[in-house]
Every structure is written in C-alpha cells, then in structure tokens.
N, C-alpha and C. Protein backbone atom coordinates (compact mmCIF):
# COMPACT_ATOMS: atom_id res chain seq x y z
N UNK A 1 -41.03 -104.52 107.29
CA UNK A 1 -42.09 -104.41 106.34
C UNK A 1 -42.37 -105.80 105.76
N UNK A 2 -43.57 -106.09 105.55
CA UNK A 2 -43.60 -107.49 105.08
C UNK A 2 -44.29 -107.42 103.40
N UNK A 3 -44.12 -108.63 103.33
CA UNK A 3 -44.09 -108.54 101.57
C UNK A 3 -45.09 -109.78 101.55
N UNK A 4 -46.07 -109.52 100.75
CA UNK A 4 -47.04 -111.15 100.42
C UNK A 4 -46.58 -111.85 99.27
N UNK A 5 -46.10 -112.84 99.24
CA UNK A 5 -46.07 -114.11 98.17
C UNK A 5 -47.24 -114.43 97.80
N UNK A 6 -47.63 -114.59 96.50
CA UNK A 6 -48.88 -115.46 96.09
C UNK A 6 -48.31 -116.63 95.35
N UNK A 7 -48.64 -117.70 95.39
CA UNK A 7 -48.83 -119.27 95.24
C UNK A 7 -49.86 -120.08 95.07
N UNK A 8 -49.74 -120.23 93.91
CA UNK A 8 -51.27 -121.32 93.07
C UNK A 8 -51.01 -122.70 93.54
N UNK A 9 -51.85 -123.78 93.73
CA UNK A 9 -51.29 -124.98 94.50
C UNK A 9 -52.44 -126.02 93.93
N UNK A 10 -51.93 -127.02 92.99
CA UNK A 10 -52.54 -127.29 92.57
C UNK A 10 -54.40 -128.30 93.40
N UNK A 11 -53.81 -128.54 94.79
CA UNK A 11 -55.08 -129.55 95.16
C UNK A 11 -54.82 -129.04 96.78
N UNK A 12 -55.94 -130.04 97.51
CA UNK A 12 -55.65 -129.70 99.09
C UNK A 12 -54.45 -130.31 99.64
N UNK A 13 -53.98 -131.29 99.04
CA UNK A 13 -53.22 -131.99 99.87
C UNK A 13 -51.75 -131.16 99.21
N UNK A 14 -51.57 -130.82 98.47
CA UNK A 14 -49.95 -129.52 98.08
C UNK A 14 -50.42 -128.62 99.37
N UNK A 15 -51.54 -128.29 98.97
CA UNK A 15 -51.45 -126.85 100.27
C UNK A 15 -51.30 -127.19 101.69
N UNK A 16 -51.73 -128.34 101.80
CA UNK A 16 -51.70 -128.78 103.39
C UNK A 16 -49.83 -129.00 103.76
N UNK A 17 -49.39 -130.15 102.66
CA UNK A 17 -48.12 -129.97 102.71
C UNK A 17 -47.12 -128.56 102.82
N UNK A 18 -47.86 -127.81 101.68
CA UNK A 18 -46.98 -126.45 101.25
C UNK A 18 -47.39 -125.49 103.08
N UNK A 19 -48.04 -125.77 103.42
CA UNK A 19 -48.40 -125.14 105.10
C UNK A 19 -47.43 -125.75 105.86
N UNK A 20 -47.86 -127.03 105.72
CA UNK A 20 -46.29 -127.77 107.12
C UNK A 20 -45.14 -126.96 107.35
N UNK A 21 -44.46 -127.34 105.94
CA UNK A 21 -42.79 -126.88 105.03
C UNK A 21 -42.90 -125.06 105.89
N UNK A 22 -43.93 -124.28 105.70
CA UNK A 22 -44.10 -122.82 106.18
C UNK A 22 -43.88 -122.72 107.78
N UNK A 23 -44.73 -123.66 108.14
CA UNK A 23 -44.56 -123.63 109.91
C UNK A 23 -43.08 -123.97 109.98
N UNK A 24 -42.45 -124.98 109.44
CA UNK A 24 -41.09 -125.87 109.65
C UNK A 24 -40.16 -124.32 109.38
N UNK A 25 -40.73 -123.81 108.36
CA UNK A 25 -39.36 -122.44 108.35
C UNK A 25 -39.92 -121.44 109.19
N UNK A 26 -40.46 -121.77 110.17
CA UNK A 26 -40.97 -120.67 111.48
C UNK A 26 -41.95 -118.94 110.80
N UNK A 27 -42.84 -119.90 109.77
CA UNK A 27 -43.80 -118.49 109.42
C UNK A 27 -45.12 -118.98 109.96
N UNK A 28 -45.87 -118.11 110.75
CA UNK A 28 -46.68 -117.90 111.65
C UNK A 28 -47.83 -118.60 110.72
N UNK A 29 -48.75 -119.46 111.53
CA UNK A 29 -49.64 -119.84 110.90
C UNK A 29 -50.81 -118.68 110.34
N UNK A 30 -50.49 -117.38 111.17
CA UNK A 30 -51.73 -116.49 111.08
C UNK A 30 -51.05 -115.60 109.54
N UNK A 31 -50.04 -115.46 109.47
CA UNK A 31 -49.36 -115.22 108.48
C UNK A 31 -49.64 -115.92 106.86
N UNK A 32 -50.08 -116.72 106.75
CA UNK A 32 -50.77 -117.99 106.04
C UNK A 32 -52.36 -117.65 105.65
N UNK A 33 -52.56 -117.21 104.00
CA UNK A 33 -53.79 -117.01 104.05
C UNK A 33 -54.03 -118.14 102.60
N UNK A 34 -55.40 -119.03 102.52
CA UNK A 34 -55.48 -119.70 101.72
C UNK A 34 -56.96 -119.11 101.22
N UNK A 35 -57.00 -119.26 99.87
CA UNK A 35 -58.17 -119.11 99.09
C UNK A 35 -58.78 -120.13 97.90
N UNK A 36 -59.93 -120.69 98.19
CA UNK A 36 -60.24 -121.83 97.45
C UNK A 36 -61.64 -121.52 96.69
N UNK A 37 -61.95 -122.33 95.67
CA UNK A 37 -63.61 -122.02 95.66
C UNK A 37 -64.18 -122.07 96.67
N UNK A 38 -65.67 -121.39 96.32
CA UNK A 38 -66.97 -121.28 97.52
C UNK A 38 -67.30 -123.34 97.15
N UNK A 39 -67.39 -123.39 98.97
CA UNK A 39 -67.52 -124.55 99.29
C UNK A 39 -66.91 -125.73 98.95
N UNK A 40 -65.51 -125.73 98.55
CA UNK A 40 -63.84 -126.63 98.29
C UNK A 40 -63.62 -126.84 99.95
N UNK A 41 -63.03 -128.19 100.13
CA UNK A 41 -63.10 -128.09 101.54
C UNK A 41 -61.50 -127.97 101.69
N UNK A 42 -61.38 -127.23 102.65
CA UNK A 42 -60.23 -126.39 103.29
C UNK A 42 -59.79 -126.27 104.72
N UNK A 43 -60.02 -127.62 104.95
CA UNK A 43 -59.94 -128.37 106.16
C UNK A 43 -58.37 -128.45 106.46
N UNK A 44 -58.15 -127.90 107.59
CA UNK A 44 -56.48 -127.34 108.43
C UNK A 44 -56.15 -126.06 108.03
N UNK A 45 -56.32 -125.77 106.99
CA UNK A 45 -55.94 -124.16 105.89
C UNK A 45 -56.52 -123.32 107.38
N UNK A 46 -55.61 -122.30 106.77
CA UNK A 46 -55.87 -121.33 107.32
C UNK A 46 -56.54 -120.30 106.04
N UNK A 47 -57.74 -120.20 106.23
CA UNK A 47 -59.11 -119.47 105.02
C UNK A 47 -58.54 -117.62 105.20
N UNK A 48 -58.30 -117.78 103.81
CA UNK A 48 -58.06 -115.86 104.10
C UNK A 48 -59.61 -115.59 104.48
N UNK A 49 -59.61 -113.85 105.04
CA UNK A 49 -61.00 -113.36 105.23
C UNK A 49 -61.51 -112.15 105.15
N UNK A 50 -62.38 -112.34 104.84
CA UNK A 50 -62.75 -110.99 104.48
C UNK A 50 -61.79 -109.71 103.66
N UNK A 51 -60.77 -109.47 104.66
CA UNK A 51 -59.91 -108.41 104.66
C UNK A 51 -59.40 -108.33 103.50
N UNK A 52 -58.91 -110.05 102.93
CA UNK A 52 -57.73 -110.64 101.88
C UNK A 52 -59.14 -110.67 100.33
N UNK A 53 -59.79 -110.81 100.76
CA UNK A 53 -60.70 -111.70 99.66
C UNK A 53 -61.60 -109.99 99.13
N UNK A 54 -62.23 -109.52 99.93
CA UNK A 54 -62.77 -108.46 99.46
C UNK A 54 -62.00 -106.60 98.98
N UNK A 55 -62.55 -106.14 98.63
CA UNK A 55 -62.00 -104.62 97.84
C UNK A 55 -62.65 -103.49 99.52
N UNK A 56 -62.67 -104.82 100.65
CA UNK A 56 -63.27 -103.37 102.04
C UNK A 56 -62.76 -102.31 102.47
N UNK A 57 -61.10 -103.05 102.10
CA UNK A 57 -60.08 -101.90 102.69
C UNK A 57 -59.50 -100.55 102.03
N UNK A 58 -59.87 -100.63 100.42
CA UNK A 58 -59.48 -99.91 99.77
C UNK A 58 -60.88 -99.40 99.50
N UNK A 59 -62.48 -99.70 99.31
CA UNK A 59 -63.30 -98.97 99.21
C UNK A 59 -63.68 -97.95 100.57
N UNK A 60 -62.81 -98.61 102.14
CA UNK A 60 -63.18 -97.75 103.23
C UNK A 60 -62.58 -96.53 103.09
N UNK A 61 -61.46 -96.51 102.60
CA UNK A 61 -59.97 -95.79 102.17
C UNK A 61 -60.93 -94.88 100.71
N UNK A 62 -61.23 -95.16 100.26
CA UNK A 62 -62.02 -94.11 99.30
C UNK A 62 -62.99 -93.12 100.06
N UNK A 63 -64.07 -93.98 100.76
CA UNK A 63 -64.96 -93.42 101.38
C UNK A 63 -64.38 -92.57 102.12
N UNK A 64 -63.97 -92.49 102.81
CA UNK A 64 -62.61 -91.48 104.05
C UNK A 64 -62.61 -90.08 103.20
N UNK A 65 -61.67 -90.77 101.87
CA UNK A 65 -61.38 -89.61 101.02
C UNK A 65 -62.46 -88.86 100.82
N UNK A 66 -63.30 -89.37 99.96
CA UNK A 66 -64.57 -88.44 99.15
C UNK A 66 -65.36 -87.68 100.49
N UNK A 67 -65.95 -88.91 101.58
CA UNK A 67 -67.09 -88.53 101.91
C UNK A 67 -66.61 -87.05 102.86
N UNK A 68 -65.39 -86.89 103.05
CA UNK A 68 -64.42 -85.84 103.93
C UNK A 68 -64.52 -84.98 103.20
N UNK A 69 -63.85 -84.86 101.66
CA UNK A 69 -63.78 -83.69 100.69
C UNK A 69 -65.34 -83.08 100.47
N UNK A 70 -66.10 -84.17 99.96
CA UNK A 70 -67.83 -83.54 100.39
C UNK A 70 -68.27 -83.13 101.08
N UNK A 71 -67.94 -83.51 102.89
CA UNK A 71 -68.26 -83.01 103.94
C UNK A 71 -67.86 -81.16 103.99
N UNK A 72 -66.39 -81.10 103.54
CA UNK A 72 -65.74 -80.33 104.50
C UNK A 72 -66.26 -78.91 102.52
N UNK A 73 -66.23 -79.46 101.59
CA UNK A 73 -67.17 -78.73 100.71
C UNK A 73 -68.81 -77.88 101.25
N UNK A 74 -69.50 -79.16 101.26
CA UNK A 74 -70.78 -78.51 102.00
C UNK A 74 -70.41 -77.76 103.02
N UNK A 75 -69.63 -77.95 104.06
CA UNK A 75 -69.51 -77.49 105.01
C UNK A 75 -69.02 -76.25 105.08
N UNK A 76 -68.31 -75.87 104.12
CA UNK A 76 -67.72 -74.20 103.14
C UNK A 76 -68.73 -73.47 103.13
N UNK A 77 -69.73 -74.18 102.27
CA UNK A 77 -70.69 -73.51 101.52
C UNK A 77 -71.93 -72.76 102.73
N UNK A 78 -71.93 -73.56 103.50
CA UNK A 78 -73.02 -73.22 104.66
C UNK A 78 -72.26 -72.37 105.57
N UNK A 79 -70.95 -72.46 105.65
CA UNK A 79 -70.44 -71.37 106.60
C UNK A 79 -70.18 -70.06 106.40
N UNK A 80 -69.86 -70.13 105.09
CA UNK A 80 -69.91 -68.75 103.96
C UNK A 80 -71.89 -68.23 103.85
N UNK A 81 -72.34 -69.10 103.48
CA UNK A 81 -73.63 -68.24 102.72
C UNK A 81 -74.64 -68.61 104.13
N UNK A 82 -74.49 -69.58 105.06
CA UNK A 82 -75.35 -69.44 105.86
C UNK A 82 -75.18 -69.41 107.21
N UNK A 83 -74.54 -68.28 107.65
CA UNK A 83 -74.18 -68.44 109.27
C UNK A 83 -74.71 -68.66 110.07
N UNK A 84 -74.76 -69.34 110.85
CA UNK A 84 -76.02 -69.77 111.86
C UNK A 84 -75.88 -68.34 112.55
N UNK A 85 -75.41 -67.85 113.16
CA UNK A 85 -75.15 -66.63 114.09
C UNK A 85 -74.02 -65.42 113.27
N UNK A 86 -74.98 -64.39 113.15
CA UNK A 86 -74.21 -63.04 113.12
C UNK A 86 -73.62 -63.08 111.14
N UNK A 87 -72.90 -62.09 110.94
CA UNK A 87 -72.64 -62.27 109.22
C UNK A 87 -71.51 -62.81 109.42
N UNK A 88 -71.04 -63.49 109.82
CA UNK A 88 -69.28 -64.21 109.49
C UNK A 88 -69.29 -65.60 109.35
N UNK A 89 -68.59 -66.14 108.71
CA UNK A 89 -68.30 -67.32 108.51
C UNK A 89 -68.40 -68.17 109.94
N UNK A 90 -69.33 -69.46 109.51
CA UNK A 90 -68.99 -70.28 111.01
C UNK A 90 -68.05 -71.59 110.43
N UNK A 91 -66.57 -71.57 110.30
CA UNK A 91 -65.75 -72.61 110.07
C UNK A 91 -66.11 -73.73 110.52
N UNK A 92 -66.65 -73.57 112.20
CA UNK A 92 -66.58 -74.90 112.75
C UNK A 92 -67.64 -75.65 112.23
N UNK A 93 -68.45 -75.63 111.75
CA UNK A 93 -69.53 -75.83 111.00
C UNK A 93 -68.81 -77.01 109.91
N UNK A 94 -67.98 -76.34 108.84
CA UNK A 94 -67.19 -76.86 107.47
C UNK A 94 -66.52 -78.21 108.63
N UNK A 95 -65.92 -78.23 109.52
CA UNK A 95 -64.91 -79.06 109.83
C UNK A 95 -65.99 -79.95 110.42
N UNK A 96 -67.08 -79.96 111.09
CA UNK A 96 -67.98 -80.95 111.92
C UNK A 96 -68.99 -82.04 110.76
N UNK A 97 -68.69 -80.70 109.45
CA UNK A 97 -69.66 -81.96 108.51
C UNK A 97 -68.68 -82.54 107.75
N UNK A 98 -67.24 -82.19 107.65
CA UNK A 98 -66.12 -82.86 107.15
C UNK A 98 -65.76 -84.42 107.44
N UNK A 99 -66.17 -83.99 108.77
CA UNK A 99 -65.75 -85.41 110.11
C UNK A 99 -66.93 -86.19 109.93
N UNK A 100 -68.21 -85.54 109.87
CA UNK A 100 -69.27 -86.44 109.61
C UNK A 100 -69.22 -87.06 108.35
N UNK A 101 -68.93 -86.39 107.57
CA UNK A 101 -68.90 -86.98 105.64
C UNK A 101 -67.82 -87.75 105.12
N UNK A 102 -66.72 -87.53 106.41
CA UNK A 102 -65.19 -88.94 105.94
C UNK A 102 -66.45 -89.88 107.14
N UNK A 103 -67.23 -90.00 108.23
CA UNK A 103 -67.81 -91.44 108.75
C UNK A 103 -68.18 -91.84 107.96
N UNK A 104 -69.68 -91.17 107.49
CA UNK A 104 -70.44 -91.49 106.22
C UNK A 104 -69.79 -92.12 105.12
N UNK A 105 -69.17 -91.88 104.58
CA UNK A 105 -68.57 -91.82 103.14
C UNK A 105 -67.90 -93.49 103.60
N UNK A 106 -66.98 -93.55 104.98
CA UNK A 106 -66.51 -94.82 104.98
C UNK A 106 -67.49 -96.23 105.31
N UNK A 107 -68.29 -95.46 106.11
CA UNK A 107 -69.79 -96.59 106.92
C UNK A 107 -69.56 -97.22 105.23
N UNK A 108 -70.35 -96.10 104.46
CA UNK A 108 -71.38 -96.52 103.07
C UNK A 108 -70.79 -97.42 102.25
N UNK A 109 -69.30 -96.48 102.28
CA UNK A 109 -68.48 -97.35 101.20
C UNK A 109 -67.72 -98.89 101.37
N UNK A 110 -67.42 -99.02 102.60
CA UNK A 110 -67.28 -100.38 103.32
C UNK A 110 -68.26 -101.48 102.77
N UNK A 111 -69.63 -101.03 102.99
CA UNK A 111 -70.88 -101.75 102.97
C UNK A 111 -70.69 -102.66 101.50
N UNK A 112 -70.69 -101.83 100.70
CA UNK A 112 -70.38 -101.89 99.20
C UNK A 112 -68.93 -102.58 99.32
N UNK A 113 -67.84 -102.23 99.30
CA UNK A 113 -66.65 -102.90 99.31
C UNK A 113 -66.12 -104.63 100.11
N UNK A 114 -67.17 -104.84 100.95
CA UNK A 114 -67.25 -106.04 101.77
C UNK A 114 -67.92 -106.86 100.92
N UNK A 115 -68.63 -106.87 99.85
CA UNK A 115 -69.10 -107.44 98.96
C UNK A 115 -68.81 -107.43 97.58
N UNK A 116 -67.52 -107.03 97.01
CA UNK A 116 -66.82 -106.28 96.03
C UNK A 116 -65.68 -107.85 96.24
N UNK A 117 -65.46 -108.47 95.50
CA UNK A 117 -64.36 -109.56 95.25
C UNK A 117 -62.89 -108.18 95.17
N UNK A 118 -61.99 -109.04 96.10
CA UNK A 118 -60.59 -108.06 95.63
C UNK A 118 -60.03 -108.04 94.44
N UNK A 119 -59.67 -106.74 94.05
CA UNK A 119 -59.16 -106.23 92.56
C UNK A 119 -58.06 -107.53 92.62
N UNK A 120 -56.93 -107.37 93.43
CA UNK A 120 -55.69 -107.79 93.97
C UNK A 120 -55.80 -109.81 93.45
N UNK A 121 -56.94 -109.93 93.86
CA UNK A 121 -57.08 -111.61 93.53
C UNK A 121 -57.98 -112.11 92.40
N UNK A 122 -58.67 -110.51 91.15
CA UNK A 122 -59.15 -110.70 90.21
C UNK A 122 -58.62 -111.73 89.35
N UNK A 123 -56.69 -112.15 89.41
CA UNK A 123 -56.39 -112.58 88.40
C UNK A 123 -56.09 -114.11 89.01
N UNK A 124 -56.17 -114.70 89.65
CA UNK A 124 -56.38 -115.76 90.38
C UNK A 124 -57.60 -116.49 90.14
N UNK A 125 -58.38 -115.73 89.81
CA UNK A 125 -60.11 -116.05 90.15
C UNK A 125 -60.01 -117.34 89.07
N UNK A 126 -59.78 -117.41 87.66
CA UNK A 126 -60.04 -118.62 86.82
C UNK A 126 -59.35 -120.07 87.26
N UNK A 127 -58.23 -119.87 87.77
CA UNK A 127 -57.41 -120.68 88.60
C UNK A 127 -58.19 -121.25 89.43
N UNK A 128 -58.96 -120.64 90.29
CA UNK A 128 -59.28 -120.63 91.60
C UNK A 128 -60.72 -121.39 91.43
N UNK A 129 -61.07 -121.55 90.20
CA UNK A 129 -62.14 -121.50 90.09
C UNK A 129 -62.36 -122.94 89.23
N UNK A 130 -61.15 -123.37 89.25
CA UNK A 130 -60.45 -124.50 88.19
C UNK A 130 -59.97 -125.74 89.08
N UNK A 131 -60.43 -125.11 90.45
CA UNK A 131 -60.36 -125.73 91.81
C UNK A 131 -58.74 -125.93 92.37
N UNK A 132 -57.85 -124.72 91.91
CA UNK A 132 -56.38 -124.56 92.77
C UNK A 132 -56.64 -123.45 93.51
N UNK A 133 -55.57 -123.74 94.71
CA UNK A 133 -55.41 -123.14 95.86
C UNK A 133 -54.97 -121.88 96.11
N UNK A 134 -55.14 -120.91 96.35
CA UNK A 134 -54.30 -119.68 96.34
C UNK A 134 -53.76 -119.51 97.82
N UNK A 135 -52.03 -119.74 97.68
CA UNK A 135 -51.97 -119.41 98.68
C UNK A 135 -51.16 -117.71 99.28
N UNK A 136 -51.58 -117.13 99.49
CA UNK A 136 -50.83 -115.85 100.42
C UNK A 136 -50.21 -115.77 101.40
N UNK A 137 -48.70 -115.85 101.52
CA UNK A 137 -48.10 -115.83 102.46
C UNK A 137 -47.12 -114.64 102.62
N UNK A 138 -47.39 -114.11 104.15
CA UNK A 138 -46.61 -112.61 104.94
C UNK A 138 -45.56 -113.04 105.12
N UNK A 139 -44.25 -112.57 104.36
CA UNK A 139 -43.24 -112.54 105.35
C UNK A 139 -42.88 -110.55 105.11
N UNK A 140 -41.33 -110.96 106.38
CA UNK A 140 -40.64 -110.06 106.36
C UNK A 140 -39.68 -109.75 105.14
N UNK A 141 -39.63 -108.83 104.27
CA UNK A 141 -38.88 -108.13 103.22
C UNK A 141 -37.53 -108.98 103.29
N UNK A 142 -36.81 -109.53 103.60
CA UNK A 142 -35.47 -110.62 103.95
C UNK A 142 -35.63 -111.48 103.83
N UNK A 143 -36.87 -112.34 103.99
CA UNK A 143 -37.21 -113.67 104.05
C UNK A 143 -37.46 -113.96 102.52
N UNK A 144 -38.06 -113.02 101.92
CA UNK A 144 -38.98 -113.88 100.90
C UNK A 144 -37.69 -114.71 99.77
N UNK A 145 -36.89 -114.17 99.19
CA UNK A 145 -36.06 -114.95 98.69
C UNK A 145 -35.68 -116.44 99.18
N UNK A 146 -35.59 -116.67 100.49
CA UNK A 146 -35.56 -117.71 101.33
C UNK A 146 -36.76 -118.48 101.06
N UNK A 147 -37.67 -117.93 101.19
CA UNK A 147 -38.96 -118.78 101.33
C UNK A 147 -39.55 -119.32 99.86
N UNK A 148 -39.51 -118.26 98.83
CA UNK A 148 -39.26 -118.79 97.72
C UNK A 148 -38.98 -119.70 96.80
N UNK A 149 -37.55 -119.97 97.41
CA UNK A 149 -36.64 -120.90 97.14
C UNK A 149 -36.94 -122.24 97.86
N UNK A 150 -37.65 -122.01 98.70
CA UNK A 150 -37.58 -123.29 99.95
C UNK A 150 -38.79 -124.09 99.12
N UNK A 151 -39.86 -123.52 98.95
CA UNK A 151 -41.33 -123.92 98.45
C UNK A 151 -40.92 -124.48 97.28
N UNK A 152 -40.20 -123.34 96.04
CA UNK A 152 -39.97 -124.19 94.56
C UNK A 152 -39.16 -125.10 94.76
N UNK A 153 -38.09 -125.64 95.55
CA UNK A 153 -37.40 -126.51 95.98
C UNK A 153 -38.22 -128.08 96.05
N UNK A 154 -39.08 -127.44 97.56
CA UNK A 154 -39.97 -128.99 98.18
C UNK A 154 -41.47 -128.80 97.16
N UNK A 155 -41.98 -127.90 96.62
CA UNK A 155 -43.04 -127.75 95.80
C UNK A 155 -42.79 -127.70 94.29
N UNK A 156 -42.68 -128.62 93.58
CA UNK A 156 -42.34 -128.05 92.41
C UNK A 156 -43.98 -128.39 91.53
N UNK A 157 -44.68 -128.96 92.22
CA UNK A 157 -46.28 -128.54 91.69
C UNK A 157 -46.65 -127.52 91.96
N UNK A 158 -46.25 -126.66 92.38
CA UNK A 158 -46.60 -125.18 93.14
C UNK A 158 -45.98 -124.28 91.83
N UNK A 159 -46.76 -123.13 91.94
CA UNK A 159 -46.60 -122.08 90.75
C UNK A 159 -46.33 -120.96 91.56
N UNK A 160 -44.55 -120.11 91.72
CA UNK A 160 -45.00 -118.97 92.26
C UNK A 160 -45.60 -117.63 91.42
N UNK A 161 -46.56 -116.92 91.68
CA UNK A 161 -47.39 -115.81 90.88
C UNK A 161 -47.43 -114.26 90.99
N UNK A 162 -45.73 -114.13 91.90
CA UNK A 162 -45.06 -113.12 92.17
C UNK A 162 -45.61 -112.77 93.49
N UNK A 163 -44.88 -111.53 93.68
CA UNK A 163 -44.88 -110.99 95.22
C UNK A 163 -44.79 -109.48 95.20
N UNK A 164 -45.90 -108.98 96.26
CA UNK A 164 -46.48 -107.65 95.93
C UNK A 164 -45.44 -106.97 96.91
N UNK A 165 -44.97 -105.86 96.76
CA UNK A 165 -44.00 -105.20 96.97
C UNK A 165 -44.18 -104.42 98.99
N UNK A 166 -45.26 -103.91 99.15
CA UNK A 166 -45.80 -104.26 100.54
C UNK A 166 -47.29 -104.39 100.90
N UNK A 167 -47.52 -104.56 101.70
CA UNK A 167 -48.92 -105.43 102.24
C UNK A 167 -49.04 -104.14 103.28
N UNK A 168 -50.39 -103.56 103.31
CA UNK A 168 -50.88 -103.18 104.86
C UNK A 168 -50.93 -103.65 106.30
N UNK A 169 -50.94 -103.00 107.07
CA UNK A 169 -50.40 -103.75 108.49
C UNK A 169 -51.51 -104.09 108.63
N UNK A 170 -53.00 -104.18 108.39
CA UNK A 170 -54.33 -104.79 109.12
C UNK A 170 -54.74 -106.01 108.24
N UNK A 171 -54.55 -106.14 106.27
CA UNK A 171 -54.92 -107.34 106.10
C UNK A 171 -54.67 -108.34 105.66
C-alpha cells in the first residue's frame, strides 16, 4: 500500500535537488508529483496532473453513487406503475436505467470535477501561491519513515506537511 508524503519546497532549485536525493533512494520518478503556480517554470519536475491537482476522482466516485441510486429509483418507479408488457413489474427495466444513471451521473460529474481544484491540496494553495513547491511523493507504507528522515536530513529548507494515510491506486 503506498502512502503520499507532502513537502513544501521553498524554490525550483530545492525541488530539483529534493528529486535527485528521491531517485538516489530508488523512488520512481513517476512516483514524484510536483505542484507549482500556473505558469512557475518547472523545468525537469515531474508536474502532478490532472488526477493529483483536481477533485475528478472523487466527483466521478460521487457521480457513480447518485447517478446509480437515481437510475435504479426511476427505474422502480416505471417498473412498478408502468410495465411496458402485461401487469407485472418489468425489473429489468430498474437495473438498465440504474447502469445508465451510475454512466450519466459519472460522464456529468467528472466534467465538473476536472475543473474543481483538489479539496486534498486546498491547504497548500497560499503556499503555492507564495511561489513554493509542493512536492507529493508515493512510497510504499515501510519506506516513508526512511524517506522522511532522508529529505529532513539533506533538506532542511524543506517543510514536511504530513502524510496521508493511503493514496488510490490510479492517482
């Protein structure tokens, strides 16, 4: 299971360093997500995206929920009061607009959430905006004490800003 570190850094050249020191303790460059102001240049960084920076994954994850519970609601209601064929309930009906209303619900809500700044990096934002670096780094649940230690060690301009307990496998 991996665990994300967050790390404020004060300029480009800590983060470029604070990246080396990461590769040198064998953490994957893709593992490595950096976040700077819009248009800070971030030249070698590895730029978080999309996934890290926006609320997509947790508004798709809503949409799923609702637009399914709405679907598979309407879909009650029309199988009970409006059978297409004969007086009995047509179930399959409830389950086909269920499946259609978790697509819907995620299409819509994505749309909206891809443009939604992440809750997760709300508190970063004044920092970030103060022109320091945010950096996010994946390790494995074993490592992070190690890695921790390694950064406040060779970084002591570096701020660590805690570490979220687990990370999703896609962002």
């Amino acid at each position: 299971m991996f665990r994300r570190i967050y790390w404020l850094l004060p300029d480009l050249d800590s983060a470029q360093r604070t990246m080396d020191d990461l590769l040198l303790a064998r953490i994957p460059y893709s593992r490595m997500h950096f976040v700077a102001r819009e248009g800070a240049d971030m030249s070698g960084l590895h730029a978080a995206n999309v996934l890290q920076t926006s609320d997509v994954v947790r508004s798709a994850e809503m949409g799923l929920i609702i637009g399914a519970g709405v679907g598979a609601l309407l879909g009650a209601l029309i199988a009970v009061y409006y059978p297409i064929v004969g007086d009995q309930p047509q179930w399959g009906i409830a389950g086909a607009l269920a499946i259609a209303g978790a697509l819907f619900g995620t299409w819509t809500s994505t749309m909206i959430g891809v443009s939604t700044p992440s809750k997760r990096l709300a508190r970063f934002m004044p920092q970030i905006e103060q022109g320091q670096i945010l950096l996010m780094v994946d390790v494995l649940g074993w490592e992070v004490d190690a890695i921790e230690k390694r950064l406040q060690a060779l970084h002591p301009e570096a701020h660590l800003e805690g570490t979220e307990p687990d990370i999703p496998a896609f962002p």
